[in-house]
Protein backbone atom coordinates (compact mmCIF):
# COMPACT_ATOMS: atom_id res chain seq x y z
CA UNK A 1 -7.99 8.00 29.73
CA UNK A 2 -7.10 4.19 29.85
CA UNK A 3 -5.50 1.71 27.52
CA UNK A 4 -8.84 0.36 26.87
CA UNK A 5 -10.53 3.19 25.09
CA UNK A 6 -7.29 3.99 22.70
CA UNK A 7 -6.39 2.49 19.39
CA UNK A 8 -4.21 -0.70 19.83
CA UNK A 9 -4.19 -2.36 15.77
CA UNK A 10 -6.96 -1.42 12.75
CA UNK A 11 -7.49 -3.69 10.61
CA UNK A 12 -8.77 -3.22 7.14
CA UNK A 13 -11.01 -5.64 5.00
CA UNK A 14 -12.72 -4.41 2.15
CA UNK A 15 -13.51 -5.34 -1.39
CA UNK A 16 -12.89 -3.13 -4.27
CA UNK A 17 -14.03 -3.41 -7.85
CA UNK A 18 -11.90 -2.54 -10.09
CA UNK A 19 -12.24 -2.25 -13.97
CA UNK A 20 -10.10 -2.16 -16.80
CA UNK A 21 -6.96 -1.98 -14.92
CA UNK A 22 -3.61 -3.32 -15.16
CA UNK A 23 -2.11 -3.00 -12.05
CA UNK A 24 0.22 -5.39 -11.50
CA UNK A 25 2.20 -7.67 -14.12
CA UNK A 26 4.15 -10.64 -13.71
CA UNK A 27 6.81 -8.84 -16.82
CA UNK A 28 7.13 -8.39 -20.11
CA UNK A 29 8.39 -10.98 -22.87
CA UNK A 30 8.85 -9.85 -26.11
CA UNK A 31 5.72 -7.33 -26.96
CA UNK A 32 3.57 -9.38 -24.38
CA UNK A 33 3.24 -8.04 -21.22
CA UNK A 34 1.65 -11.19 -18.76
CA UNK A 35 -1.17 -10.32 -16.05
CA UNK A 36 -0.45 -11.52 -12.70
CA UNK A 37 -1.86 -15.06 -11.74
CA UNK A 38 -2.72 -16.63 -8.15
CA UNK A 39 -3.56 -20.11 -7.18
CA UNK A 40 -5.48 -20.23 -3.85
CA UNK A 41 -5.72 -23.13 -1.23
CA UNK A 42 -8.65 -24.60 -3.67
CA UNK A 43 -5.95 -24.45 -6.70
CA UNK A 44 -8.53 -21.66 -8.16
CA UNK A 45 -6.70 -19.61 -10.55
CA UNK A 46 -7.06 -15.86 -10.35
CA UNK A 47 -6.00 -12.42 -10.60
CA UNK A 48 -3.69 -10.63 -7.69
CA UNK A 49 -1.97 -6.76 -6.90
CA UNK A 50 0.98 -8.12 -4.68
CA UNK A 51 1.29 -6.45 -0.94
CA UNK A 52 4.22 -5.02 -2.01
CA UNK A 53 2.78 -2.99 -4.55
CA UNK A 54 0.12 -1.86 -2.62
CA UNK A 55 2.77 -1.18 0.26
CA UNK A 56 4.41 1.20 -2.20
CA UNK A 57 1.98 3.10 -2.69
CA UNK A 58 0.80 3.87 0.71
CA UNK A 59 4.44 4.75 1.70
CA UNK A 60 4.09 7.02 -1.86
CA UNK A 61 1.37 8.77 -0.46
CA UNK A 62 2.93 9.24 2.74
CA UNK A 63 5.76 10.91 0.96
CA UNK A 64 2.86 13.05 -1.00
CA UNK A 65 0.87 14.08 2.11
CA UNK A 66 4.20 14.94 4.30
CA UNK A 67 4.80 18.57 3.00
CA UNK A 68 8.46 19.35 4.87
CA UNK A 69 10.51 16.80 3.48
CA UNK A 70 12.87 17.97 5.86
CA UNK A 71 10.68 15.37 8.01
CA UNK A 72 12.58 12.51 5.56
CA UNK A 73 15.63 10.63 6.06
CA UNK A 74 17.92 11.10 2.73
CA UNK A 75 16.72 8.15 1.27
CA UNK A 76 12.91 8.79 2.24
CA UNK A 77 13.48 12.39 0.91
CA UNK A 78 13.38 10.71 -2.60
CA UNK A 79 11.95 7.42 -1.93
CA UNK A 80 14.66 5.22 -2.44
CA UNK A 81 14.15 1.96 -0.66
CA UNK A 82 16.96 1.55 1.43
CA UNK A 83 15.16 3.90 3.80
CA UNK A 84 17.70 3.76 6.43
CA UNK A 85 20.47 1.84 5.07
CA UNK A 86 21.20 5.18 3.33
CA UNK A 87 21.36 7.84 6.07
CA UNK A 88 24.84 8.41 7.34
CA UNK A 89 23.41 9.37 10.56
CA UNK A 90 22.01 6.07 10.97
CA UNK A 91 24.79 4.44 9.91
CA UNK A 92 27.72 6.20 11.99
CA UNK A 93 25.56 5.04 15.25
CA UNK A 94 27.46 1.48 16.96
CA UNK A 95 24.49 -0.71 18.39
CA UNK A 96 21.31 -1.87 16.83
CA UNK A 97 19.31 0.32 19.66
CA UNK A 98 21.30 3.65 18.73
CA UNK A 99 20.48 3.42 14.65
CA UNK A 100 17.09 2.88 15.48
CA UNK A 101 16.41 5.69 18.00
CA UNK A 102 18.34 7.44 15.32
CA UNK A 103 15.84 6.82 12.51
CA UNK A 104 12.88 6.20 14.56
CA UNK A 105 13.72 10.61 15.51
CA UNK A 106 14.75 11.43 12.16
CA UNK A 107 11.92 10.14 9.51
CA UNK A 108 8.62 9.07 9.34
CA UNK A 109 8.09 6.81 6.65
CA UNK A 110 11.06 4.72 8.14
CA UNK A 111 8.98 4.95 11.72
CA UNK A 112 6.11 3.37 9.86
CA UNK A 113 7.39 1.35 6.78
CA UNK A 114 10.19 0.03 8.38
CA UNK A 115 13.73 -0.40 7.35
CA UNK A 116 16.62 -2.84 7.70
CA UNK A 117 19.99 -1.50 8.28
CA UNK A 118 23.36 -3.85 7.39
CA UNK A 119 25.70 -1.68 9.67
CA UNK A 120 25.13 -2.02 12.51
CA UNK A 121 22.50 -5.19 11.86
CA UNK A 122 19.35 -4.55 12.94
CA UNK A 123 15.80 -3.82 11.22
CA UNK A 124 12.55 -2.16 12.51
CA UNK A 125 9.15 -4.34 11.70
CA UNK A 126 6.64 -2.20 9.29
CA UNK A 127 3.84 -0.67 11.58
CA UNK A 128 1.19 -1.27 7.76
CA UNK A 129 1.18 -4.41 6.62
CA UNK A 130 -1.01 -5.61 3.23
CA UNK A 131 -1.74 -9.14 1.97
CA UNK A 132 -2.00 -9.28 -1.73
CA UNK A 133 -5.21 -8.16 -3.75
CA UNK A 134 -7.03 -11.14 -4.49
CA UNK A 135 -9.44 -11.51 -7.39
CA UNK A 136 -12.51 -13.03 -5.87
CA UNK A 137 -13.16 -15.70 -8.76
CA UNK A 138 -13.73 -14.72 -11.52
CA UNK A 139 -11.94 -11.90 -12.45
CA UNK A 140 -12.38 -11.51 -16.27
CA UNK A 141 -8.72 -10.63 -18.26
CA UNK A 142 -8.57 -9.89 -21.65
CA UNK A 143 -5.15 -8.80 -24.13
CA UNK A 144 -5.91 -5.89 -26.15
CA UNK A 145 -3.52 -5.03 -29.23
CA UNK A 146 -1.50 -1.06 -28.06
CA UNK A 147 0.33 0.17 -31.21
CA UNK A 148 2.52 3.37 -31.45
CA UNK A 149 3.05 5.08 -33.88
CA UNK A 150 5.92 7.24 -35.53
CA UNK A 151 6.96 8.91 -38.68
CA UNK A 152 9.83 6.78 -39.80
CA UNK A 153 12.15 6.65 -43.26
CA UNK A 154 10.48 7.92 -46.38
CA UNK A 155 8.68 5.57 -47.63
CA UNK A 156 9.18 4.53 -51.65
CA UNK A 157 6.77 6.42 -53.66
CA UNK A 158 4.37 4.23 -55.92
CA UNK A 159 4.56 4.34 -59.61
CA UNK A 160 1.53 6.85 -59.89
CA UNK A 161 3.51 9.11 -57.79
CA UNK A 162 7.11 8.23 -59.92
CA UNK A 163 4.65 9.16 -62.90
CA UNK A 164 3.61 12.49 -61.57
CA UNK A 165 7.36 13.38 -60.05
CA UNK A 166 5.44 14.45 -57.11
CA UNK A 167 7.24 14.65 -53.62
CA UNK A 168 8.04 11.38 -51.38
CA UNK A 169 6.05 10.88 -48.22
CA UNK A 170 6.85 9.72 -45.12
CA UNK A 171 6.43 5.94 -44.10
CA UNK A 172 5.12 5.63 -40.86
CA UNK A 173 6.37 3.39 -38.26
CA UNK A 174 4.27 0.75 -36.00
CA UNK A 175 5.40 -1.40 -32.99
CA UNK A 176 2.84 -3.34 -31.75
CA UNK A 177 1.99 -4.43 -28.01
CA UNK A 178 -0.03 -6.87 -26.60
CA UNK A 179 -0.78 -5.86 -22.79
CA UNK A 180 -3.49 -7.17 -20.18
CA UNK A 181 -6.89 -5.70 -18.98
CA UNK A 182 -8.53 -7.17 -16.04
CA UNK A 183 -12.09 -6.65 -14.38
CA UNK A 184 -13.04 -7.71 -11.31
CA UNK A 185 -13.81 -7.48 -7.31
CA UNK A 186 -10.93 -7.33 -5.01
CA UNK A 187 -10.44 -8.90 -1.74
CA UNK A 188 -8.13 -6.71 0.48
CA UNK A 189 -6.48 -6.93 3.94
CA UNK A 190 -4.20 -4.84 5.77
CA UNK A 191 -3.48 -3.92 9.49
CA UNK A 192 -1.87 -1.09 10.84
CA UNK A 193 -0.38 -1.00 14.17
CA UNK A 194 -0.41 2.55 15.83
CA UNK A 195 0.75 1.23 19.17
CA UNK A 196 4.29 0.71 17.46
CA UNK A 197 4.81 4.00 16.39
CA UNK A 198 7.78 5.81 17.04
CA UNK A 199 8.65 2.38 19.31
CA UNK A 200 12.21 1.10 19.20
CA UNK A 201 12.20 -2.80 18.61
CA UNK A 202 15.56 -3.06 20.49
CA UNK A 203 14.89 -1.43 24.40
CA UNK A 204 11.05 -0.96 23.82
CA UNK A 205 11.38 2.73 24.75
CA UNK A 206 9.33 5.09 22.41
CA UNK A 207 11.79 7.91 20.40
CA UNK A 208 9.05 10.41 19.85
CA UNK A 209 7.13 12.12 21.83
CA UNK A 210 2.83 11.70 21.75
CA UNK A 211 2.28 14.72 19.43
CA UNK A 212 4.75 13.58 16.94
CA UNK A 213 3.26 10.02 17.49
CA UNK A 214 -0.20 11.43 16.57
CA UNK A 215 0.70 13.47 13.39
CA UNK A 216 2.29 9.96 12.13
CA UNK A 217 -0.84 8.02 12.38
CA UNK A 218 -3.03 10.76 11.44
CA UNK A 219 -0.45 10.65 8.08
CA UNK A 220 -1.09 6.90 8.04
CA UNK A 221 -4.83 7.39 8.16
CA UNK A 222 -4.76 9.76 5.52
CA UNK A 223 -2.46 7.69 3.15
CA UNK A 224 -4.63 4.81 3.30
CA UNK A 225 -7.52 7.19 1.94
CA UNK A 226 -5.79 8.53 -0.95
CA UNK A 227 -4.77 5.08 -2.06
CA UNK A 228 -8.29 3.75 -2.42
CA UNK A 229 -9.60 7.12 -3.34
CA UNK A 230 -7.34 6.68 -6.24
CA UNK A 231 -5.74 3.46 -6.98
CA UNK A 232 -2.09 3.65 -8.21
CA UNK A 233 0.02 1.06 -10.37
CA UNK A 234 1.41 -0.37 -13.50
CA UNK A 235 0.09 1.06 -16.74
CA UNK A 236 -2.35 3.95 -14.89
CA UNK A 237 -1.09 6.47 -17.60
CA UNK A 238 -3.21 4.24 -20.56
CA UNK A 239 -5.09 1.96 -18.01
CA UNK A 240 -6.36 3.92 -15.30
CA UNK A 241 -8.83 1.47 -13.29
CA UNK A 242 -12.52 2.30 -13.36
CA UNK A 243 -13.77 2.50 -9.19
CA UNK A 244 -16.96 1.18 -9.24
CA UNK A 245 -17.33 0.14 -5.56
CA UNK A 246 -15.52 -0.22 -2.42
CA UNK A 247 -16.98 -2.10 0.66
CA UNK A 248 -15.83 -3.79 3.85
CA UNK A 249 -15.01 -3.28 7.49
CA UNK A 250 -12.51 -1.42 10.03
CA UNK A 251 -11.85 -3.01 12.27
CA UNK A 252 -10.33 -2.13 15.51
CA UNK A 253 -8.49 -3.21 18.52
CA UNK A 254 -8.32 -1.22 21.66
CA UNK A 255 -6.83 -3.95 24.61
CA UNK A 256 -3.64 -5.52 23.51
CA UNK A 257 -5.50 -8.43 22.17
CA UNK A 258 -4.28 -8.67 17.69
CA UNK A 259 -6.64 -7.93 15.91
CA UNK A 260 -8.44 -10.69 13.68
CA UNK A 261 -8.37 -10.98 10.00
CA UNK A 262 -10.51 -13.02 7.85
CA UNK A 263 -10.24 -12.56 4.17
CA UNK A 264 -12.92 -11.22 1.98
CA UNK A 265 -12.66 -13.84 -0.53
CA UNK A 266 -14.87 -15.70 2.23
CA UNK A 267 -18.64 -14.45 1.13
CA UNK A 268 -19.60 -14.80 5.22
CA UNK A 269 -16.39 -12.50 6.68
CA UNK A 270 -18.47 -9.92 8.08
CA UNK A 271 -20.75 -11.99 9.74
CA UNK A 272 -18.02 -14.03 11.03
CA UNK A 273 -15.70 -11.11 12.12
CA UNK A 274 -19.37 -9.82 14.03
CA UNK A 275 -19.36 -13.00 15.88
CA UNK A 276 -15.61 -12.36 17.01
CA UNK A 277 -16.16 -9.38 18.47
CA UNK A 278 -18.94 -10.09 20.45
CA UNK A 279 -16.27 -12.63 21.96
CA UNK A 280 -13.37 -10.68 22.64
CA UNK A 281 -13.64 -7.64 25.00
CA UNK A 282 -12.15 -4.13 23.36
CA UNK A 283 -12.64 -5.24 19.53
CA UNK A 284 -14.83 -3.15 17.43
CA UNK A 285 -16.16 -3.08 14.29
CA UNK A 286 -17.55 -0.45 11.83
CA UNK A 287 -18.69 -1.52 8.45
CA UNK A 288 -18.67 0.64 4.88
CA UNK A 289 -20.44 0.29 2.01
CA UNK A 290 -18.72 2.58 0.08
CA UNK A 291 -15.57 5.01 -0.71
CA UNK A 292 -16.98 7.94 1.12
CA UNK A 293 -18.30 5.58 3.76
CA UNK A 294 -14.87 4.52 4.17
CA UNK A 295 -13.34 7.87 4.20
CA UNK A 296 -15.91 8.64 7.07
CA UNK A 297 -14.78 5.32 8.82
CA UNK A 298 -10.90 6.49 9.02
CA UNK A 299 -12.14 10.27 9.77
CA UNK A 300 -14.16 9.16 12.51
CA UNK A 301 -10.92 7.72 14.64
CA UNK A 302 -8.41 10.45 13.59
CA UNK A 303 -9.02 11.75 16.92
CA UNK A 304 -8.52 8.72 18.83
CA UNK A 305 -5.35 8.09 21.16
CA UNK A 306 -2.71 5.68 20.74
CA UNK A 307 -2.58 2.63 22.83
CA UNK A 308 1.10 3.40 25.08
CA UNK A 309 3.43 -0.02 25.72
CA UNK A 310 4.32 0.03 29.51
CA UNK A 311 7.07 -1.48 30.33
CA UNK A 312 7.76 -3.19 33.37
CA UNK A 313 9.85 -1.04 35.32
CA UNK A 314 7.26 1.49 34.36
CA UNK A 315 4.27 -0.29 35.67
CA UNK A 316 6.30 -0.98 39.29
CA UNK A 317 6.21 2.91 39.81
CA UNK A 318 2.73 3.50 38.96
């Protein structure tokens, strides 16, 4: 089987509509807690879910999905972020190529998140990237008043109750929030680059072998599925976001051409990303209009190869 009929880069553009979430927050001040705000090129203001949030939780479910742990570096093994920075193993090796062969071997969320290590300096390039959620104007935000409640000091009893010589009763005790809701479509965009898998960014050799390779992206796949099955962020344990669509395109590369992204916020990005492909040889697109359609989508490629970087004392021999 060729190059040209495995999977090179996938690209993901979708929109999602998401209600009465709050998934991402500039901070709190006081007992306000401020909503995220983008400006665009046009100086619209809107709503956004930063990449790196959305980043997290893909490696999350990566972590979820990966049932030996054993599989982990140290750091990965409880999802602290200095990934590799934290592995002694990683850290006892002397050149940039030796740490990453070293961490490329020993974890997978470090194979595909990417890590930078201080000692000896080098870092490995995230295989998933994601742009930031974008509210496609307008996304409607509202502040809604969140008060908890406690039993506090006794409260003074009232003069009836000084009359009667009945008991004291408790006083209860309020502190009040203010925190954001938001409604509203999402545009989305993230590309994932199987070809880099298990690749070392220093030699270009690959530190894993194809099976190993394979289970990785198929993990990748699979992560990217739970995190729109079930979208994860800030204040989902009061605010859990209502799914009430989920549409878009995969897109996918199979020469060693990138492969395109046009945002979503643009109402014509299908059409145009149609056009594209008709252009450029080995690009191929395959449209959703839905969660489970999505789901499908992904399913339908789990059992496609990985495109194989030759390098060029490789190629002489062949």
């Amino acid at each position: 089987m060729g190059n040209n009929s495995k999977i090179y880069e996938i690209a993901i553009l979708a929109k999602a509509t998401w209600n009465l979430h709050s998934l991402n927050n500039e901070g709190t001040v006081g007992n306000v807690t401020e909503p995220r705000t983008i400006v665009l090129a046009d100086g619209t203001k809107t709503d956004g879910i930063s990449g790196e949030m959305l980043k997290h939780i893909h490696a999350q479910n990566l972590w979820v999905l990966e049932g030996d742990k054993n599989k982990l570096c140290e750091s990965c093994k409880n999802l602290e972020p200095m990934r590799a920075d934290g592995s002694k193993v990683v850290r006892g090796e002397k050149t940039p190529s030796g740490a990453v062969k070293k961490s490329l071997k020993g974890c997978m969320i470090c194979d595909l998140h990417g890590f930078l290590v201080q000692k000896p300096t080098v870092a490995r390039p995230s295989t998933v990237e994601f742009g930031w959620a974008l509210g496609v104007p307008q996304v409607h935000r509202d502040i809604h008043l969140h008060a908890r409640h406690a039993v506090g000091e006794k409260a003074k009893p009232t003069k009836e109750e000084q009359q009667n010589q009945k008991e004291e009763r408790p006083e209860t005790a309020q502190m009040v929030y203010h925190r954001p809701t938001r409604s509203g479509v999402y545009a989305i965009i993230s590309i994932f680059a199987p070809w880099r898998i298990g690749l070392n960014n220093v030699n270009y050799d690959y530190e894993i072998d194809q099976d190993i390779r394979k289970q990785r992206y198929l993990l990748a796949l699979r992560a990217y599925q739970g995190m729109f099955s079930r979208p994860d962020g800030a204040m989902t344990s009061t605010r859990l976001p209502h799914s009430d669509g989920f549409e878009g395109l995969v897109v996918i590369s199979r020469t060693n051409f990138p492969v395109p992204v046009i945002s979503p916020l643009k109402q014509t990005y299908q059409e145009e990303m149609e056009k594209i492909a008709q252009k450029i040889s080995g690009l191929e697109i395959q449209k959703f209009g839905d969660l489970s359609g999505f789901v499908e989508k992904l399913d339908n490629i789990s059992n496609s190869d990985l495109y194989t970087l030759i390098k060029p004392e490789e190629k002489k021999k062949i």
